[in-house]
N, C-alpha and C. Protein backbone atom coordinates (compact mmCIF):
# COMPACT_ATOMS: atom_id res chain seq x y z
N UNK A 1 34.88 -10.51 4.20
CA UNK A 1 33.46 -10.45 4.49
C UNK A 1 33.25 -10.33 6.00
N UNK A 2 32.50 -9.51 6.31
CA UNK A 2 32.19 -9.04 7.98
C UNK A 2 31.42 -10.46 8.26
N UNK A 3 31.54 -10.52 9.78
CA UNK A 3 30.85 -11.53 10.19
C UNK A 3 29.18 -10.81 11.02
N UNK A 4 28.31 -11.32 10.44
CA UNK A 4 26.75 -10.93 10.93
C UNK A 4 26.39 -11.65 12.34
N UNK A 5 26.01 -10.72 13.19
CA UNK A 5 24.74 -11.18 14.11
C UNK A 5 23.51 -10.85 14.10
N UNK A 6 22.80 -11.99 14.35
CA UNK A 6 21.00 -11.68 13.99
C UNK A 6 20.77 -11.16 15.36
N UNK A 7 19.93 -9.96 15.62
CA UNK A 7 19.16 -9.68 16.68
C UNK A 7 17.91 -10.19 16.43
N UNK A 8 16.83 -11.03 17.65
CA UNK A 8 15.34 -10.71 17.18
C UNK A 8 14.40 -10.32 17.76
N UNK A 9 14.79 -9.04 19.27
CA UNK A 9 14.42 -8.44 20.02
C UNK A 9 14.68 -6.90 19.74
N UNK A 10 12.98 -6.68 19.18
CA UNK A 10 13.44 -5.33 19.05
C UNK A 10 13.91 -4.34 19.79
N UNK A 11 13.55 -4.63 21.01
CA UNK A 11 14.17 -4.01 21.91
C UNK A 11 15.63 -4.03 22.21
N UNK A 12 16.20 -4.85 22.04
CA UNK A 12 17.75 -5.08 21.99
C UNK A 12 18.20 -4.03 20.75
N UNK A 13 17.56 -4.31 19.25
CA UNK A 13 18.05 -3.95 18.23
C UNK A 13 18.14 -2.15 18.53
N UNK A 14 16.86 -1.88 18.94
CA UNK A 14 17.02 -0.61 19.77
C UNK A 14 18.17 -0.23 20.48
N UNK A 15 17.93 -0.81 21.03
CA UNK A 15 19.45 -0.22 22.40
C UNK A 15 20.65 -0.20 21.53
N UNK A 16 20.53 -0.94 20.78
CA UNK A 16 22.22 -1.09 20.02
C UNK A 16 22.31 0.17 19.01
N UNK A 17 20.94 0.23 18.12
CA UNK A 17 20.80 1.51 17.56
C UNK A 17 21.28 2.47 18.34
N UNK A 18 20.61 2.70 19.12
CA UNK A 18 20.72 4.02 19.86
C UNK A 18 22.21 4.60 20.36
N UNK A 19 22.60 3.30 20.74
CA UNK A 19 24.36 3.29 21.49
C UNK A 19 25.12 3.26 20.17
N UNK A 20 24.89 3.65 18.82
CA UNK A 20 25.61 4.03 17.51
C UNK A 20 26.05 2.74 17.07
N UNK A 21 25.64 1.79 17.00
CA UNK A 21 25.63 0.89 15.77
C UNK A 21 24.85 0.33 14.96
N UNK A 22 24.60 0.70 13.26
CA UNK A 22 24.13 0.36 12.53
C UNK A 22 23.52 -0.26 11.96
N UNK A 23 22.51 -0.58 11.76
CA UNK A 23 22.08 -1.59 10.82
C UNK A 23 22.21 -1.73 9.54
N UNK A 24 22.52 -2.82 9.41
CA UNK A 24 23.02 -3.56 8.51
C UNK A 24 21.79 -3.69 7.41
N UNK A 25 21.01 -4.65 8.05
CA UNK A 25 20.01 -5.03 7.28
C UNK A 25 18.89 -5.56 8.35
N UNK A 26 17.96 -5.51 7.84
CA UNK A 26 16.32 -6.00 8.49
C UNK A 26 15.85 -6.81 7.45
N UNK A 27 15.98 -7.63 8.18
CA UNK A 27 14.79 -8.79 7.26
C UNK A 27 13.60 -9.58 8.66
N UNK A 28 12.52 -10.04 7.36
CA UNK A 28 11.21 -10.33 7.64
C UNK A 28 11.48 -12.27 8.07
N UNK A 29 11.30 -12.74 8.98
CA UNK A 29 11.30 -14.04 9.58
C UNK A 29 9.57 -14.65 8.96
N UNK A 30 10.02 -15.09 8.18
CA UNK A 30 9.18 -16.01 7.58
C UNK A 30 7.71 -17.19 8.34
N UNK A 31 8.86 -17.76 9.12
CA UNK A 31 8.28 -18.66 9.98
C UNK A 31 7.09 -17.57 11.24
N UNK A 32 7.98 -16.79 11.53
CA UNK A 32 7.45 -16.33 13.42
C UNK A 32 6.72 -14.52 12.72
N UNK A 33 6.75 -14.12 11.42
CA UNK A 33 6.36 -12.78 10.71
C UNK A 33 6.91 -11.37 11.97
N UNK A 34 7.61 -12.06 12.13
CA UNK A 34 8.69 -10.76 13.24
C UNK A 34 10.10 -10.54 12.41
N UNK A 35 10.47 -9.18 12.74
CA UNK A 35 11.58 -8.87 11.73
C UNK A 35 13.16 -9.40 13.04
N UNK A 36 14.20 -9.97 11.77
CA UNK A 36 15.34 -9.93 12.11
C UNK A 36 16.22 -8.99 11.94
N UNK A 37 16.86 -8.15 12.93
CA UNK A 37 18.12 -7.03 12.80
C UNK A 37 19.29 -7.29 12.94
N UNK A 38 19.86 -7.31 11.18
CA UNK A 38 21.20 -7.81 11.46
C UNK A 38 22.65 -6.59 11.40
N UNK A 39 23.25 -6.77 12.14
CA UNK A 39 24.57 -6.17 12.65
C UNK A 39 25.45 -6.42 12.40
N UNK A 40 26.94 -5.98 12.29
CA UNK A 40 28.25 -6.52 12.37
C UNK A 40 28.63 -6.79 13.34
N UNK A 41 28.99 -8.56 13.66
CA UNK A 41 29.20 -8.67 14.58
C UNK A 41 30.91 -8.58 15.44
N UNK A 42 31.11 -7.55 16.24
CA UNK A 42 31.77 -7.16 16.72
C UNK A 42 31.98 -7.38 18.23
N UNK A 43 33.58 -7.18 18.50
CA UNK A 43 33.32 -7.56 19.99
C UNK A 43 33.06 -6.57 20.90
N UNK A 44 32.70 -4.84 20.32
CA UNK A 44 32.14 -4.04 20.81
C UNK A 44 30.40 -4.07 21.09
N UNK A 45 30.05 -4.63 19.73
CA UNK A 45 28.45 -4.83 19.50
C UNK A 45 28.47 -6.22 20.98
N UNK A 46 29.01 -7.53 20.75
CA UNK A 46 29.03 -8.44 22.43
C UNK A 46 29.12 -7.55 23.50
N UNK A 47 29.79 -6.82 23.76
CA UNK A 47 30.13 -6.27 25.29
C UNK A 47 28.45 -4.85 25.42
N UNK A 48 28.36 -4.30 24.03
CA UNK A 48 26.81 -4.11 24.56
C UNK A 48 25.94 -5.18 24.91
N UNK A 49 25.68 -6.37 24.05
CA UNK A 49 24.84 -6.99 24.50
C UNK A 49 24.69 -7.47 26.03
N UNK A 50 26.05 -8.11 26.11
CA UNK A 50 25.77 -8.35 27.60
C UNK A 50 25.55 -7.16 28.60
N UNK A 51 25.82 -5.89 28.08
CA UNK A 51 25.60 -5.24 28.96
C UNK A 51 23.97 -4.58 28.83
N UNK A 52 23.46 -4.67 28.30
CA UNK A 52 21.92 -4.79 28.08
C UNK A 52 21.32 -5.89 29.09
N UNK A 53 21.66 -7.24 28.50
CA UNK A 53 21.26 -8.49 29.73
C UNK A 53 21.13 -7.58 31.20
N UNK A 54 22.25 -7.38 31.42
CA UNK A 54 23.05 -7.09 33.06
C UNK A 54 21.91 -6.03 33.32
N UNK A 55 21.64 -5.27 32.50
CA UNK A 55 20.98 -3.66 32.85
C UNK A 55 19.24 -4.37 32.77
N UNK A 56 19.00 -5.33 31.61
CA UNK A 56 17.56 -6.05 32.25
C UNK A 56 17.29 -6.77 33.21
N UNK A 57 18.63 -7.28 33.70
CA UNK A 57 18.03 -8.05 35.07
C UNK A 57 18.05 -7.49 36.10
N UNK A 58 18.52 -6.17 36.30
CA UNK A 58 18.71 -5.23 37.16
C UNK A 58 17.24 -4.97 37.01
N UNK A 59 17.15 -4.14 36.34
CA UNK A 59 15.38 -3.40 36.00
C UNK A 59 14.33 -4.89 36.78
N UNK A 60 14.67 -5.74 36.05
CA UNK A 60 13.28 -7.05 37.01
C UNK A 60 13.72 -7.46 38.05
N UNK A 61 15.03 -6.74 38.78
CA UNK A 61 14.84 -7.16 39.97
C UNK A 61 14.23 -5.89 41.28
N UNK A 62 14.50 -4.46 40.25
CA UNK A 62 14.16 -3.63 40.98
C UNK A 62 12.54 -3.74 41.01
N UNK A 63 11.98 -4.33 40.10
CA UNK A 63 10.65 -3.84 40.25
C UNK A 63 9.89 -5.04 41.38
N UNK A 64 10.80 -6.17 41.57
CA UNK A 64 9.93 -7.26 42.32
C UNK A 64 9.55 -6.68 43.68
């Protein structure tokens, strides 16, 4: 059985889309009515994420 990570920034779930990995599944968050995007979690899918972080704090620092 693959191991899942929840995204709950669509914007993240985006970027990961876009950079060719799949979704898995979307589900509806009950509590907060915002959707969860879940992924296989991989240590390719980690090394995007952080590299998303790195590339948003860049962007808010260029704009200060």
């Amino acid at each position: 059985m693959k191991s899942l990570y929840t995204i709950y920034s669509q914007r993240l779930a985006g970027y990961l889309m876009f950079n060719g990995f799949p979704l898995l599944r979307l589900a509806e968050n009950e509590k907060t009515n915002r959707n969860n995007f879940i992924f296989a979690n991989t240590e390719l899918l980690q090394d995007y994420i952080d590299r998303w972080k790195i590339e948003k704090l860049q962007n808010n620092k260029d704009k200060e």
